[in-house]
Each structure stands twice: as C-alpha cells, then as structure tokens.
N, C-alpha and C. Protein backbone atom coordinates (compact mmCIF):
# COMPACT_ATOMS: atom_id res chain seq x y z
N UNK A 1 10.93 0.12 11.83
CA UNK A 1 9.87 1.09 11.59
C UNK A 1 8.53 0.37 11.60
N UNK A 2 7.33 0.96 12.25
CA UNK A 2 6.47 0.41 12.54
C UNK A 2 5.45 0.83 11.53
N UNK A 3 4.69 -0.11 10.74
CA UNK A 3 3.68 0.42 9.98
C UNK A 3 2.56 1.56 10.51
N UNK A 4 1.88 2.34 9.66
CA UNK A 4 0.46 2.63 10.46
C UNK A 4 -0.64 2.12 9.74
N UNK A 5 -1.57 2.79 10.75
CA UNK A 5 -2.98 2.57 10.06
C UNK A 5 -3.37 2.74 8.56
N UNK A 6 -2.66 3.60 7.99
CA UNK A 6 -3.47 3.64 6.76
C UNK A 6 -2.24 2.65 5.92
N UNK A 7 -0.99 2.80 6.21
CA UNK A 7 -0.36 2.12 5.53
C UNK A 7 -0.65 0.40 5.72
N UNK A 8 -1.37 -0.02 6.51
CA UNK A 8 -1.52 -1.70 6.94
C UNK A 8 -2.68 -1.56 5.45
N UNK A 9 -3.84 -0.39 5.94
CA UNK A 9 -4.90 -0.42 4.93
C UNK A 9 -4.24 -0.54 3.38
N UNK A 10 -3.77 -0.02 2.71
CA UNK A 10 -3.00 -0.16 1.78
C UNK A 10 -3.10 -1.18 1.47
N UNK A 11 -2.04 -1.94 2.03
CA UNK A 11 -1.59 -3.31 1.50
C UNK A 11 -2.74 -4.38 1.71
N UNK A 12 -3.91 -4.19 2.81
CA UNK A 12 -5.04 -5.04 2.30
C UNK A 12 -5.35 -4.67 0.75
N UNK A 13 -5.97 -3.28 0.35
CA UNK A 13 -6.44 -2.87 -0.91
C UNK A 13 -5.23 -3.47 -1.77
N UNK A 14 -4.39 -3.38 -1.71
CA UNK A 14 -3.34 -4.52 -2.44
C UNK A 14 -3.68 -5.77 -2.81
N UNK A 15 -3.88 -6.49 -1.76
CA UNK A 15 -4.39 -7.52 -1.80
C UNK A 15 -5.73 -8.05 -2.24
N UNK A 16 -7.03 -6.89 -1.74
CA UNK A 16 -7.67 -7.07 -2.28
C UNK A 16 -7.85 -7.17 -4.20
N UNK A 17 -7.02 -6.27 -4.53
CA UNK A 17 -7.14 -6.28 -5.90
C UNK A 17 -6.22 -6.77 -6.56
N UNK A 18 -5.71 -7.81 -6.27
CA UNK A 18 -5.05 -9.08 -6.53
C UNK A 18 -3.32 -8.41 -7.18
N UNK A 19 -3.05 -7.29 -6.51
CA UNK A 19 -1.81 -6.47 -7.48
C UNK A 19 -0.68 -7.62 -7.36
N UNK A 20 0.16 -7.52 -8.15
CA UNK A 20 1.69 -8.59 -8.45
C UNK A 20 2.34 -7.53 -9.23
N UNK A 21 3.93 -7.95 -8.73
CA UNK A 21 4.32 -7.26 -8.99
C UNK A 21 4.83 -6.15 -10.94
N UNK A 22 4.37 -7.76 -11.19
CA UNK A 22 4.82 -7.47 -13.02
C UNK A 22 3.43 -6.77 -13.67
N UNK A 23 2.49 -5.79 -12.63
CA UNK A 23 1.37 -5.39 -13.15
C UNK A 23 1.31 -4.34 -12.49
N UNK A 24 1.62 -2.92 -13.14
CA UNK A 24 1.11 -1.43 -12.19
C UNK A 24 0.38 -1.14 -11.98
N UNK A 25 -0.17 -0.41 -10.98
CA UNK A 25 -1.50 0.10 -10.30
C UNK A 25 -1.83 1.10 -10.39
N UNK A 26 -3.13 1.31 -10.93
CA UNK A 26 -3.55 2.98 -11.20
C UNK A 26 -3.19 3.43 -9.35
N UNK A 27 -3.24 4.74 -9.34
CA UNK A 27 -3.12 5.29 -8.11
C UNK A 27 -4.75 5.41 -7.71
N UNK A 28 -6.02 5.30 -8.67
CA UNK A 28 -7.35 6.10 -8.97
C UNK A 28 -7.75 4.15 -7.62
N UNK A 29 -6.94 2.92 -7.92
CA UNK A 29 -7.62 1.90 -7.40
C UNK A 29 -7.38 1.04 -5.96
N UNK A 30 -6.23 2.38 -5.70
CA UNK A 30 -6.28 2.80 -4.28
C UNK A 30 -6.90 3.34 -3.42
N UNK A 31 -7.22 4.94 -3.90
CA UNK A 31 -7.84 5.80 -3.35
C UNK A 31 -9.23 5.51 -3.33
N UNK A 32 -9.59 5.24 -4.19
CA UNK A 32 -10.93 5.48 -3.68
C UNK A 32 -11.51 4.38 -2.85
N UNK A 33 -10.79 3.22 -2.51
CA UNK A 33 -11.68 2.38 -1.95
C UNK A 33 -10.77 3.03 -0.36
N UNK A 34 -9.84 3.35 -0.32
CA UNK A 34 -9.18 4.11 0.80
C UNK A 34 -9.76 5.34 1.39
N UNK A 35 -10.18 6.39 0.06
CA UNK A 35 -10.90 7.72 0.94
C UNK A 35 -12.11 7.55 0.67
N UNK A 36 -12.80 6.89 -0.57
CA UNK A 36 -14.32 6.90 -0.30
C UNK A 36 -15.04 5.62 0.10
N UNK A 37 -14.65 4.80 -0.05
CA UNK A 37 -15.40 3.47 0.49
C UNK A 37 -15.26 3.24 1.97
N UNK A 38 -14.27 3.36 2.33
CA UNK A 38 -13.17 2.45 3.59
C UNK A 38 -15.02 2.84 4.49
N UNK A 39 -15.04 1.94 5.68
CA UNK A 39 -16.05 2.40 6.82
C UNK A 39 -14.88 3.34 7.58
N UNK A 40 -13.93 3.33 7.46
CA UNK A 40 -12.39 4.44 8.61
C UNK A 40 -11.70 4.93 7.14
N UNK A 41 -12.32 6.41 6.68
CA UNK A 41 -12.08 6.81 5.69
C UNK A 41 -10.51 7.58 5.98
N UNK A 42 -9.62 7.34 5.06
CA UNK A 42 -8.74 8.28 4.94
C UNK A 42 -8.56 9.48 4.41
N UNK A 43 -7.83 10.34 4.76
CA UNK A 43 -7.44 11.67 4.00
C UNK A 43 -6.38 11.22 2.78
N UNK A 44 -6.55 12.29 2.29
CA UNK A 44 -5.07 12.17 0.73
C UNK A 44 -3.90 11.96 1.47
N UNK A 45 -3.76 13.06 2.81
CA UNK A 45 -2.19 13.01 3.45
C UNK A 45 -2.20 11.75 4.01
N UNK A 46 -2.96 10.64 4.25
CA UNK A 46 -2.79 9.06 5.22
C UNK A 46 -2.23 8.15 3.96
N UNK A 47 -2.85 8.54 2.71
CA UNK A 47 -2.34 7.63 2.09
C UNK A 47 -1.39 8.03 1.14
N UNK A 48 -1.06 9.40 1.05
CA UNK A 48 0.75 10.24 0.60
C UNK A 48 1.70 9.70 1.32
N UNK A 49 1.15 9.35 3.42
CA UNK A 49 1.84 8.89 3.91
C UNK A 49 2.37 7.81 3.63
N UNK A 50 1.19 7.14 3.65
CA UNK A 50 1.83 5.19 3.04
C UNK A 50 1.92 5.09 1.97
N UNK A 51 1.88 5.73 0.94
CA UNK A 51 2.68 5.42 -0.17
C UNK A 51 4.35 6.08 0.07
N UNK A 52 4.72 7.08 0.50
CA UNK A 52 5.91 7.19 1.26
C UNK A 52 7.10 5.88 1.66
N UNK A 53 6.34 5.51 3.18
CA UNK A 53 6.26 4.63 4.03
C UNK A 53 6.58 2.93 3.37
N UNK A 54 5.63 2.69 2.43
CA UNK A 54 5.87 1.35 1.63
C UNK A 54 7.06 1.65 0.38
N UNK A 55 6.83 2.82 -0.19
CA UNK A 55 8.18 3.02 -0.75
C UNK A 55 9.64 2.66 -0.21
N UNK A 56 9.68 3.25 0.79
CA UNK A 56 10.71 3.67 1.80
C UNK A 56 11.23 2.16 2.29
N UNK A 57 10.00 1.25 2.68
CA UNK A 57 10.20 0.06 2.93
C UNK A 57 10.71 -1.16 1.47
N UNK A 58 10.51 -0.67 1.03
CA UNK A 58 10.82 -1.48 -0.66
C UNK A 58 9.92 -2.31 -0.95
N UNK A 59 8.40 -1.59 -0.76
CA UNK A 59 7.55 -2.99 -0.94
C UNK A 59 6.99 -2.44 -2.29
N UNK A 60 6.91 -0.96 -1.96
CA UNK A 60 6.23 -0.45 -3.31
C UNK A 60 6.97 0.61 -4.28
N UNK A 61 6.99 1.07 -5.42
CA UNK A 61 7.91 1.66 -6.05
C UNK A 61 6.70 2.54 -6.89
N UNK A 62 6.98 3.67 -7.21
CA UNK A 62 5.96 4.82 -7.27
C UNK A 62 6.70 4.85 -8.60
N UNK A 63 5.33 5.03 -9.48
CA UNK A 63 5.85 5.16 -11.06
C UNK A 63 5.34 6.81 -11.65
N UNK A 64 6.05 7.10 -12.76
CA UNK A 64 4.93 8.28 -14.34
C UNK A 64 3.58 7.69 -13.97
N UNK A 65 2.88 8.80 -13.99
CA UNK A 65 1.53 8.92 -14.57
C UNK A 65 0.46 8.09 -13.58
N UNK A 66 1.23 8.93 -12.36
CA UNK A 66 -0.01 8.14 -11.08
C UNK A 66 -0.33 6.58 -10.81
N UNK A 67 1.17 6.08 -10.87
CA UNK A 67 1.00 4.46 -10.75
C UNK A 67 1.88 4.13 -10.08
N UNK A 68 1.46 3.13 -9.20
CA UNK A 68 2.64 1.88 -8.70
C UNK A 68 2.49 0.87 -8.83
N UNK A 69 4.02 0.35 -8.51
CA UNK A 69 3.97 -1.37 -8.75
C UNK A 69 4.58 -1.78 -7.50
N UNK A 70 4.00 -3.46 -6.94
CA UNK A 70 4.90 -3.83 -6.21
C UNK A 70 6.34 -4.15 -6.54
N UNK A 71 7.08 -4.27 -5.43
CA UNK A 71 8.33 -4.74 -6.46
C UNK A 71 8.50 -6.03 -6.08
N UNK A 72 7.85 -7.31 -5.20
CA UNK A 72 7.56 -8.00 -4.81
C UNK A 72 6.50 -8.93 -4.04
N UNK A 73 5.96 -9.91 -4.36
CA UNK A 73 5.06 -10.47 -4.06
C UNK A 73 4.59 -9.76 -2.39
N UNK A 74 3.45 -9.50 -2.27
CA UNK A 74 3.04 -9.32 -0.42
C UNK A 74 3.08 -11.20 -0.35
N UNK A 75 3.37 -10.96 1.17
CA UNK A 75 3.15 -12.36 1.56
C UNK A 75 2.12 -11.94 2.58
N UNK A 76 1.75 -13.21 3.27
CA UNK A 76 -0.47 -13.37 3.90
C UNK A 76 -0.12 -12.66 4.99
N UNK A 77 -1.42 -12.22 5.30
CA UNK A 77 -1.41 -11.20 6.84
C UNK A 77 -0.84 -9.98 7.24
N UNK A 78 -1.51 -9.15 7.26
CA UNK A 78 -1.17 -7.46 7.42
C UNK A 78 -0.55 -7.12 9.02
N UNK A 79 -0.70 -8.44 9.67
CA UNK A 79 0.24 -7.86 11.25
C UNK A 79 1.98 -8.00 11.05
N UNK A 80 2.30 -9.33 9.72
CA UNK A 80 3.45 -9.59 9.28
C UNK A 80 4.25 -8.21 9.42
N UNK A 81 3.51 -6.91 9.02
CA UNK A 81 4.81 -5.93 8.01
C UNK A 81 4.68 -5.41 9.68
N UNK A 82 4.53 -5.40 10.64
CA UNK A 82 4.86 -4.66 11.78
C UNK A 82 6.61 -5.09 11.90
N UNK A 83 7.27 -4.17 13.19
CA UNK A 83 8.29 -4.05 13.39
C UNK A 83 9.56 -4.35 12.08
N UNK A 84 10.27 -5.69 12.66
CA UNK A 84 11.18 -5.93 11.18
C UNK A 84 10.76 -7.01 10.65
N UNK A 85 9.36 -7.18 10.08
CA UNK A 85 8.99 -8.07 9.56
C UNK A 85 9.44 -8.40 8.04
N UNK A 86 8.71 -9.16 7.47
CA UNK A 86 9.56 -9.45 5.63
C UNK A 86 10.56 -8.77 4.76
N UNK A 87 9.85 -7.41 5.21
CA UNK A 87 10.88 -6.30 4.54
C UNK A 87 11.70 -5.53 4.93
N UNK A 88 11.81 -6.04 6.29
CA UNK A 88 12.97 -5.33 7.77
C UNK A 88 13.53 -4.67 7.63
C-alpha cells in the first residue's frame, strides 16, 4: 500500500514535534499545522484519511479523547514508508 500526500505530511508533523512512542498526541497538534499552517493545506477528510491509513499500517494507534500515539519509533525520511517499506 502506497502512502499519500497527506499521510507522508503527517508523519513529517510527527516528526516535527518530536512524538515517541511512550508520549500521546493531542489530535489539536496535528491539525492545525496540517489544515491551517501547511503552504498545501489539507481538508479534515485528508487527514481522517491518514490517520486511517497509518493506523491500518501499525505506525499509529488512535486513542479516548482525540489522541494518538505512535506505537513505534518513525525511522528518517518520509520516501522510506512508500511501497513495503519499514512497516510493509
């Protein structure tokens, strides 16, 4: 399964905000740098998608009360998660 666009975006904002896995993520410190900051703004449904999508892949695990956690370290570079990359 091939990542998309908003789901690659994601996991930068991941990265950017230094997430690990033993620390949950508001859902509020996603979005907004996703639908209101980004310069290639997303909709709610791009990033319902990739939170889906990274679920689905086992990178991310959707918690109560509008949060996720990774369930494992990202490793460097956002072209990695294409095709069957780390999390195949």
């Amino acid at each position: 399964m091939i990542m998309t666009k908003a789901s690659d975006a994601l996991i930068e904002v991941l990265r950017d905000i230094n997430a690990t896995p033993d620390q949950p993520i508001e859902m509020y410190a996603i979005g907004i740098p996703m639908i209101v900051e980004a310069d290639d703004k997303f909709t709610e449904d791009d990033v319902y998608h990739a939170l889906i999508l990274l679920q689905s892949r086992g990178i991310i695990e959707l918690m109560e009360g509008n949060r996720l956690r990774l369930v494992k370290p990202l490793p460097p570079g956002i072209r990695q998660f294409d095709r069957l990359g780390p999390y195949g």
